[in-house]
Protein backbone atom coordinates (compact mmCIF):
# COMPACT_ATOMS: atom_id res chain seq x y z
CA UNK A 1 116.47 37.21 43.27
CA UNK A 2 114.93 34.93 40.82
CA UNK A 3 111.58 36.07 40.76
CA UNK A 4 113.01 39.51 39.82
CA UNK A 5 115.92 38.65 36.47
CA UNK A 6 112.99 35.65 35.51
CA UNK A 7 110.13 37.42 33.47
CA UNK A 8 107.87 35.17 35.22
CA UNK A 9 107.93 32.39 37.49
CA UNK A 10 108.09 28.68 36.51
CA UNK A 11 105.04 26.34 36.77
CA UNK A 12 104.58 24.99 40.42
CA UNK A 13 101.99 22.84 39.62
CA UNK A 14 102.28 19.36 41.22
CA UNK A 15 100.29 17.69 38.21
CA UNK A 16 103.13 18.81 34.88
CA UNK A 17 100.91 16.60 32.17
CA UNK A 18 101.33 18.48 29.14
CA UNK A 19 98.55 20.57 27.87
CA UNK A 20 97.85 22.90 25.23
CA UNK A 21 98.30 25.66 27.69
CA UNK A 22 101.32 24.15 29.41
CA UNK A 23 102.92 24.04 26.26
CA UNK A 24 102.14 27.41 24.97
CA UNK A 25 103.79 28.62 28.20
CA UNK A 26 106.81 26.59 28.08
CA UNK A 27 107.74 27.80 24.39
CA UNK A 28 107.17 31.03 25.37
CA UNK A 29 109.19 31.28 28.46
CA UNK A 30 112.86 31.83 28.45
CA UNK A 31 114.42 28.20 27.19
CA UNK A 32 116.10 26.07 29.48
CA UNK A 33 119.62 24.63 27.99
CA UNK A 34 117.62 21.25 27.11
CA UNK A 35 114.40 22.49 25.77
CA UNK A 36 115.35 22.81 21.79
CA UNK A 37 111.73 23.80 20.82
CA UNK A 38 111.39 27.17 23.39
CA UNK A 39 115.35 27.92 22.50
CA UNK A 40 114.37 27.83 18.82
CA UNK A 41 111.04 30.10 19.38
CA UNK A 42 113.34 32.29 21.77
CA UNK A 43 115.55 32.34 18.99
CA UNK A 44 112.95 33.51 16.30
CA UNK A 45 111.46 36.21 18.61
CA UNK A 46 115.01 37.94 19.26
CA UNK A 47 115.80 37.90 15.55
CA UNK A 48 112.49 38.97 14.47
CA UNK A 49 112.52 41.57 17.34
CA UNK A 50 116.17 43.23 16.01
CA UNK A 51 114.94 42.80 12.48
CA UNK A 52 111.67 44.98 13.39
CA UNK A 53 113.70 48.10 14.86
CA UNK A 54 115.95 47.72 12.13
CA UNK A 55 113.35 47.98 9.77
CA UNK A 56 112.20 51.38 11.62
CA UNK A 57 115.37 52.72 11.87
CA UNK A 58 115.57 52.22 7.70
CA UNK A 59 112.08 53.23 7.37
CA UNK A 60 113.54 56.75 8.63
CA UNK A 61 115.86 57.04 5.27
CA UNK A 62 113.37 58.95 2.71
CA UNK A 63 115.42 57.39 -0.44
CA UNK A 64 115.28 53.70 1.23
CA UNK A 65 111.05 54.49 2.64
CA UNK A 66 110.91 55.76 -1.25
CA UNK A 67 112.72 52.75 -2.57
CA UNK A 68 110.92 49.59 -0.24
CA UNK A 69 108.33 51.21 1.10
CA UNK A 70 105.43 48.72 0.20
CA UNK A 71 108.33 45.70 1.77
CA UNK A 72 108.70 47.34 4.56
CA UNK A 73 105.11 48.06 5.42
CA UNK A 74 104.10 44.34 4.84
CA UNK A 75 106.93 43.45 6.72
CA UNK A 76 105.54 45.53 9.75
CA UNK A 77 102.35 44.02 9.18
CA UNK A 78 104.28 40.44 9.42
CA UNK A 79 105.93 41.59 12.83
CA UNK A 80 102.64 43.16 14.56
CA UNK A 81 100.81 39.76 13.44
CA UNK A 82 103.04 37.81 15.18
CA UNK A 83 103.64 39.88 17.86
CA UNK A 84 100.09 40.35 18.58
CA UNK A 85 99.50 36.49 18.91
CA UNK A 86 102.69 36.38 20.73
CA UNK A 87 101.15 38.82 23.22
CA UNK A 88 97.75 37.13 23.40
CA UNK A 89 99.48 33.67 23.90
CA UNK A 90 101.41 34.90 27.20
CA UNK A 91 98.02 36.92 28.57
CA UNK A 92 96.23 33.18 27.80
CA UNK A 93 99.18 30.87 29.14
CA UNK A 94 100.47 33.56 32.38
CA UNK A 95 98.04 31.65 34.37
CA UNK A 96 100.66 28.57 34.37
CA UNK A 97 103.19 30.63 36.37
CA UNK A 98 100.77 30.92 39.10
CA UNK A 99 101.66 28.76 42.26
CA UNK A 100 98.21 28.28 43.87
CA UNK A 101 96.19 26.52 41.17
CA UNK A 102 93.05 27.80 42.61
CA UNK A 103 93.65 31.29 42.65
CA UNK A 104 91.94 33.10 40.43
CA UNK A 105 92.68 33.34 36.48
CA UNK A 106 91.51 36.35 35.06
CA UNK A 107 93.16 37.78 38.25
CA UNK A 108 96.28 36.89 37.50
CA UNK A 109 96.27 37.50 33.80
CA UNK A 110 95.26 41.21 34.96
CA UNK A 111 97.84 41.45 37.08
CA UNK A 112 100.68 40.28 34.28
CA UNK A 113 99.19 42.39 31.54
CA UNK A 114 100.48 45.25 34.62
CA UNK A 115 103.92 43.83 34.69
CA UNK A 116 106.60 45.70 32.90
CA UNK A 117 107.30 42.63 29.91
CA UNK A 118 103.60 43.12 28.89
CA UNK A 119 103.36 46.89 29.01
CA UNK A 120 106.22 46.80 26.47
CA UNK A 121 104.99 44.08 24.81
CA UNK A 122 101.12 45.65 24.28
CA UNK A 123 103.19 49.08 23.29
CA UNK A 124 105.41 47.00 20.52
CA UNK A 125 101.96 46.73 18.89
CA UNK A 126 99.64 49.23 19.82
CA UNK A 127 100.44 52.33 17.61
CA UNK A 128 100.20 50.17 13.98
CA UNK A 129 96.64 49.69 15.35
CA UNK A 130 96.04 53.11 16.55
CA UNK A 131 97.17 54.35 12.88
CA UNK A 132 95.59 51.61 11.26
CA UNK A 133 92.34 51.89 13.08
CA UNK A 134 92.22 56.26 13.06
CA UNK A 135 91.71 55.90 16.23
CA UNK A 136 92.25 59.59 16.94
CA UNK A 137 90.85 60.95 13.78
CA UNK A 138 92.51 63.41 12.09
CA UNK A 139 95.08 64.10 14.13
CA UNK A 140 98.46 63.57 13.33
CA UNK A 141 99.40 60.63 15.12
CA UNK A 142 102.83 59.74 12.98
CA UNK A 143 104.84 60.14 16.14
CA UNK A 144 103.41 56.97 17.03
CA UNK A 145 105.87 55.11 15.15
CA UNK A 146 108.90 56.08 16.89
CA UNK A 147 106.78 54.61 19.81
CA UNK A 148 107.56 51.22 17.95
CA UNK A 149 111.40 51.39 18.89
CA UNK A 150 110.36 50.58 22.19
CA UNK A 151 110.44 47.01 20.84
CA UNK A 152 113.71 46.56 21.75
CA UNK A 153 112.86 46.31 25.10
CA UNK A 154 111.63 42.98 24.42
CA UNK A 155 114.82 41.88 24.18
CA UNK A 156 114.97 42.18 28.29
CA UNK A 157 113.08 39.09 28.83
CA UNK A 158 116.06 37.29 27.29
CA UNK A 159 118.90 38.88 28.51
CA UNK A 160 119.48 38.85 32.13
CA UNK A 161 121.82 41.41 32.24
CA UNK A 162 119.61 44.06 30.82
CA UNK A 163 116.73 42.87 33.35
CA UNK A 164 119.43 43.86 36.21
CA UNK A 165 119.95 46.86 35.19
CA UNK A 166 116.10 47.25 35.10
CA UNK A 167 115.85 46.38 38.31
CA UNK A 168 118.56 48.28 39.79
CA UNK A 169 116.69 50.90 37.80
CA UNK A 170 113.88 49.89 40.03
CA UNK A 171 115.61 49.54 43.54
CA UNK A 172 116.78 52.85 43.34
CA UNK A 173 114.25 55.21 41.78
CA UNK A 174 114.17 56.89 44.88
CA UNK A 175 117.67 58.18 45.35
CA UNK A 176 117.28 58.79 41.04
CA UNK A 177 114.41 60.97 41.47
CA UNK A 178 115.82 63.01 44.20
CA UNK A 179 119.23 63.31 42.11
CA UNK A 180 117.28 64.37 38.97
CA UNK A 181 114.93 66.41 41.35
CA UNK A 182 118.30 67.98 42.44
CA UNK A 183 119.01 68.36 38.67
CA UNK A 184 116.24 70.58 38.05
CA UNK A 185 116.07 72.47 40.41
CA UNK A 186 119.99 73.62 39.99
CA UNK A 187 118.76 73.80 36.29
CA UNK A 188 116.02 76.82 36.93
CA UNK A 189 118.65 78.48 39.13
CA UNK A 190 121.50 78.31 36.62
CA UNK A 191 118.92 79.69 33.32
CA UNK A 192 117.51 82.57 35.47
CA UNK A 193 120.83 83.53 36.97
CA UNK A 194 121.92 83.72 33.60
CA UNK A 195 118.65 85.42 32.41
CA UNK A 196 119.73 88.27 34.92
CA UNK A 197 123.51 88.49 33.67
CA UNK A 198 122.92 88.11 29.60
CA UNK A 199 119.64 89.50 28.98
CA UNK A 200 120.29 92.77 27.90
CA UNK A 201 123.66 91.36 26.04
CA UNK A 202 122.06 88.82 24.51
CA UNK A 203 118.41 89.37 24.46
CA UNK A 204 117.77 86.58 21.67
CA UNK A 205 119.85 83.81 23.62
CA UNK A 206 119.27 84.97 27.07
CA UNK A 207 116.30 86.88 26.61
CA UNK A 208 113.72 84.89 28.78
CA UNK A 209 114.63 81.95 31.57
CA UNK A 210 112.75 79.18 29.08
CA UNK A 211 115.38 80.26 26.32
CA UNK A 212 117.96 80.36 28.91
CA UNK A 213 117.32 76.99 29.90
CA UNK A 214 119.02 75.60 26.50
CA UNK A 215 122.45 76.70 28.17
CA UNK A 216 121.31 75.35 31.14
CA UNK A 217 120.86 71.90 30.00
CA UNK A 218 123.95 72.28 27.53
CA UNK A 219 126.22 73.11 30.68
CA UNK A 220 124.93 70.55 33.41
CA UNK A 221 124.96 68.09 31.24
CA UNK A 222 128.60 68.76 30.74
CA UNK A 223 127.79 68.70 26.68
CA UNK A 224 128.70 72.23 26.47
CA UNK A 225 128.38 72.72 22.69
CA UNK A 226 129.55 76.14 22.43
CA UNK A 227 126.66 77.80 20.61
CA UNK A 228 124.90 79.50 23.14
CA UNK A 229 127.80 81.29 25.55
CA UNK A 230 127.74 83.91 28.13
CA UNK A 231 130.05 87.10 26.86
CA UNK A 232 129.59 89.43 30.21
CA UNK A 233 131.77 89.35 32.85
CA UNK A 234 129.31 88.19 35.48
CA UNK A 235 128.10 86.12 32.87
CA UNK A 236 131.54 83.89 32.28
CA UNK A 237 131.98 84.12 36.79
CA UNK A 238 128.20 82.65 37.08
CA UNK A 239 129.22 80.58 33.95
CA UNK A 240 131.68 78.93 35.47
CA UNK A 241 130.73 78.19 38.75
CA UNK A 242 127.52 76.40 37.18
CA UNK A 243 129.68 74.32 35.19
CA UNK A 244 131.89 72.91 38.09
CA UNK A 245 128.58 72.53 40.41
CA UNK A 246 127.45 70.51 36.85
CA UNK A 247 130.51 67.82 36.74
CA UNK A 248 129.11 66.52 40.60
CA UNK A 249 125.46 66.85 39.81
CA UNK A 250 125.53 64.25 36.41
CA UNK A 251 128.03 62.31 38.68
CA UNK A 252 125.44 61.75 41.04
CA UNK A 253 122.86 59.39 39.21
CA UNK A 254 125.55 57.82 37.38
CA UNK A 255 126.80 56.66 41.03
CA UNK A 256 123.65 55.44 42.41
CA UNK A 257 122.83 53.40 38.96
CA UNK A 258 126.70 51.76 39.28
CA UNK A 259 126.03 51.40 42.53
CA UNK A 260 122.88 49.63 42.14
CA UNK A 261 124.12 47.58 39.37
CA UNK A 262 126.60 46.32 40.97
CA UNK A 263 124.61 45.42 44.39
CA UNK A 264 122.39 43.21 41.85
CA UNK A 265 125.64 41.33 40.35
CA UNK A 266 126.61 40.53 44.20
CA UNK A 267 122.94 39.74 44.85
CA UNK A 268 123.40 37.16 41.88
CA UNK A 269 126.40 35.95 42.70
CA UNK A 270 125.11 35.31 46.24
CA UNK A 271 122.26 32.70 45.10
CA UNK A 272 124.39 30.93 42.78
CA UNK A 273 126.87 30.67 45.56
CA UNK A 274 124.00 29.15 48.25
CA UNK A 275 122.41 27.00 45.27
CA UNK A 276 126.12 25.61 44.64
CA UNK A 277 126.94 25.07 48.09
CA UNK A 278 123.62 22.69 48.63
CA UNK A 279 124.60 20.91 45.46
CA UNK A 280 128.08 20.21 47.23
CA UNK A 281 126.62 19.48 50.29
CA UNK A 282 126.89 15.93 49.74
CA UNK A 283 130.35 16.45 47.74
CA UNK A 284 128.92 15.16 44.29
CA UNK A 285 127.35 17.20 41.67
CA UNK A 286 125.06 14.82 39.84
CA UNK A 287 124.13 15.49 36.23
CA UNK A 288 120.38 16.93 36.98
CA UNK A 289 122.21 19.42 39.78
CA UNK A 290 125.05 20.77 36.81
CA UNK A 291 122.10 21.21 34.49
CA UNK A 292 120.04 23.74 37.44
CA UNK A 293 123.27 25.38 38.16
CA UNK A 294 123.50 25.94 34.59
CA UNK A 295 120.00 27.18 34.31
CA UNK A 296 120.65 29.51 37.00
CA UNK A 297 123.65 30.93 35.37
CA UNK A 298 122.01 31.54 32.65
CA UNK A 299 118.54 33.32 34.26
CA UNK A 300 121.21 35.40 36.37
CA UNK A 301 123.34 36.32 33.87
CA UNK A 302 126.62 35.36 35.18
CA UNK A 303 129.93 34.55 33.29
CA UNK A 304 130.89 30.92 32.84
CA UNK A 305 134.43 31.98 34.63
CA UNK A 306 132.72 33.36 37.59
CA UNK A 307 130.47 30.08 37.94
CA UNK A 308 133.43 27.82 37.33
CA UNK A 309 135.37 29.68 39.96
CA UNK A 310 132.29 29.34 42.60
CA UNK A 311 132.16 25.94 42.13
CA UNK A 312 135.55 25.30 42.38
CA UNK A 313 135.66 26.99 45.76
CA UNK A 314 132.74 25.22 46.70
CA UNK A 315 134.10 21.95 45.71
CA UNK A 316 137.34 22.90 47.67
CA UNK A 317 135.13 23.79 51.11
CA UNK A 318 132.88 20.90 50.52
CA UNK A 319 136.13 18.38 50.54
CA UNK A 320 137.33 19.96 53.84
CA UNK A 321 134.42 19.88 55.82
CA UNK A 322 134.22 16.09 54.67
CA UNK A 323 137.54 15.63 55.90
CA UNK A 324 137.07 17.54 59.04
CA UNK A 325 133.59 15.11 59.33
CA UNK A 326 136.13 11.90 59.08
CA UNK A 327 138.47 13.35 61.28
CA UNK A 328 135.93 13.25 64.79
CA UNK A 329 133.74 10.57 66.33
CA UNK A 330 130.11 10.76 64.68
CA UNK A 331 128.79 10.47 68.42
CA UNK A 332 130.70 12.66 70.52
CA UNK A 333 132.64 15.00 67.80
CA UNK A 334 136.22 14.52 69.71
CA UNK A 335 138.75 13.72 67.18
CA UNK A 336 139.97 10.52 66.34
CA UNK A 337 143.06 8.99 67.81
CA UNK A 338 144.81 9.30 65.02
CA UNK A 339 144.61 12.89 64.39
CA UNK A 340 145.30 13.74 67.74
CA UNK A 341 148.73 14.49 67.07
């Protein structure tokens, strides 16, 4: 459960002397509650990260582009500089995370700059250069900076709770792609039933099954806006038998990604549970055990009330089987004289 909410796995290496790459990697990773310098360059990254999409997002506004356009371009260049060494940094220090320490470097950095956190974090740059750079020529590549929103994925590797829902994303893309599969195919079957009803009615509406797909969508997505309606009779029947097969259909997804959400949370809550109960196991929790528990919470995303209320049950279960231990012979397990009775 921790390789998957951690963006990458902690160093394993027996021999932790600091080095240039060591440290790199450690400021880069997601801070631990003691570590001020990686919490402060977590810190910097998330704020810089929000401030980016915001600045796309105003960027949009003609009289605000017209207004600060020059600011806001040097201020991209700002972001993609530090981005890019950002990105270069974690291809260079990945290597760190490794456990075997002779495996192969440029394998693994290969193999990261294929995990999901890089992808987004290579995209987060990659169209200012592609503009920059006319790569493509002359064609009109301006689309390429909505691609840039995609920055706020970055914000996953800090936030566990939006990594679960990742990977619940993940865990179930099966049963998602069958639902949406599903989804489609009901979709074709609802825009060329209504083709055959509405054509002749409404031949600029319902005139072909692609322009009968816009109700289509519009009705199993339950958004029904109301400017593309059937008027025939068979029409409004077909009309509204598609719209009550619709309410189960969007149900369906939105099921299996609760579902799977949830499962994660339990999954969570499950190895904070067995990490607690070995803490306990000697009935003490020691100052270097609260700090990993609280290091766990963190990288699992769990509440502070749902932690305090493991531990307290764990406390509770580790003081009874230490008085059911005091209660019996260590030799032959009968119980004591004295709690005979």
């Amino acid at each position: 459960m921790l390789d998957n909410v951690s963006t990458a796995s902690k160093p394993k290496h027996a021999d932790n002397a600091p080095t240039p790459r060591r440290t790199v990697f450690r400021f880069l990773e997601t801070a631990e509650d003691e570590d001020l310098a990686s919490r402060i360059v977590d810190t910097a990254l998330i704020v810089l990260i929000a401030a980016s999409v915001l600045a796309v997002i105003l960027e949009s506004i003609p009289a605000l582009e017209k207004a600060y356009g020059p600011q806001l371009y040097w201020f991209e260049v700002f972001t993609i500089a530090v981005f890019s060494v950002e990105y270069i940094l974690r291809v260079w220090s990945c290597v760190e995370a490794q456990s075997d320490a002779g495996s192969n470097p440029f394998t693994h950095r290969l193999r990261f700059m294929f995990t999901f956190h890089a992808i987004i974090d290579l995209l987060a740059i990659l169209p200012f250069y592609l503009l920059v750079f006319g790569i493509f020529g002359g064609v009109d590549m301006r689309f390429l900076r909505a691609v840039r929103l995609l920055r706020v994925l970055k914000l996953t590797r800090y936030f566990a709770a939006l990594n679960m829902l990742l990977i619940a994303i993940k865990e179930n893309s099966r049963a998602l792609g069958a639902s949406f599969l599903i989804l489609v195919t009901i979709m074709l079957l609802a825009s060329s039933g209504m083709y055959y009803f509405e054509r002749q009615s409404q031949p600029v509406d319902f005139g072909s099954i692609p322009a009968a797909m816009w109700w289509a969508f519009a009705t199993l997505t339950t958004v029904g806006y109301g400017d593309v309606t059937p008027i025939t009779v068979g029409g409004k029947i077909f009309g509204a038998l598609i719209t009550v097969v619709a309410i189960g259909l969007v149900a369906l997804p939105t099921s299996i990604l609760a579902s799977g959400y949830s499962q994660q949370l339990k999954l969570s809550t499950d190895a904070y549970r067995q990490k607690a109960d070995e803490a306990l196991d000697d009935g003490i929790l020691s100052d270097e055990e609260l700090r990993e528990l609280e290091s766990l919470r963190v990288d699992l995303g769990l509440g502070k009330h749902t932690a305090s209320q493991i531990l307290d049950k764990g406390a509770v279960r580790a003081a009874l089987q230490g008085a059911r231990k005091a209660a019996r012979c260590p030799h032959c397990d009968e119980l004591l004289e004295q709690n005979r009775s």
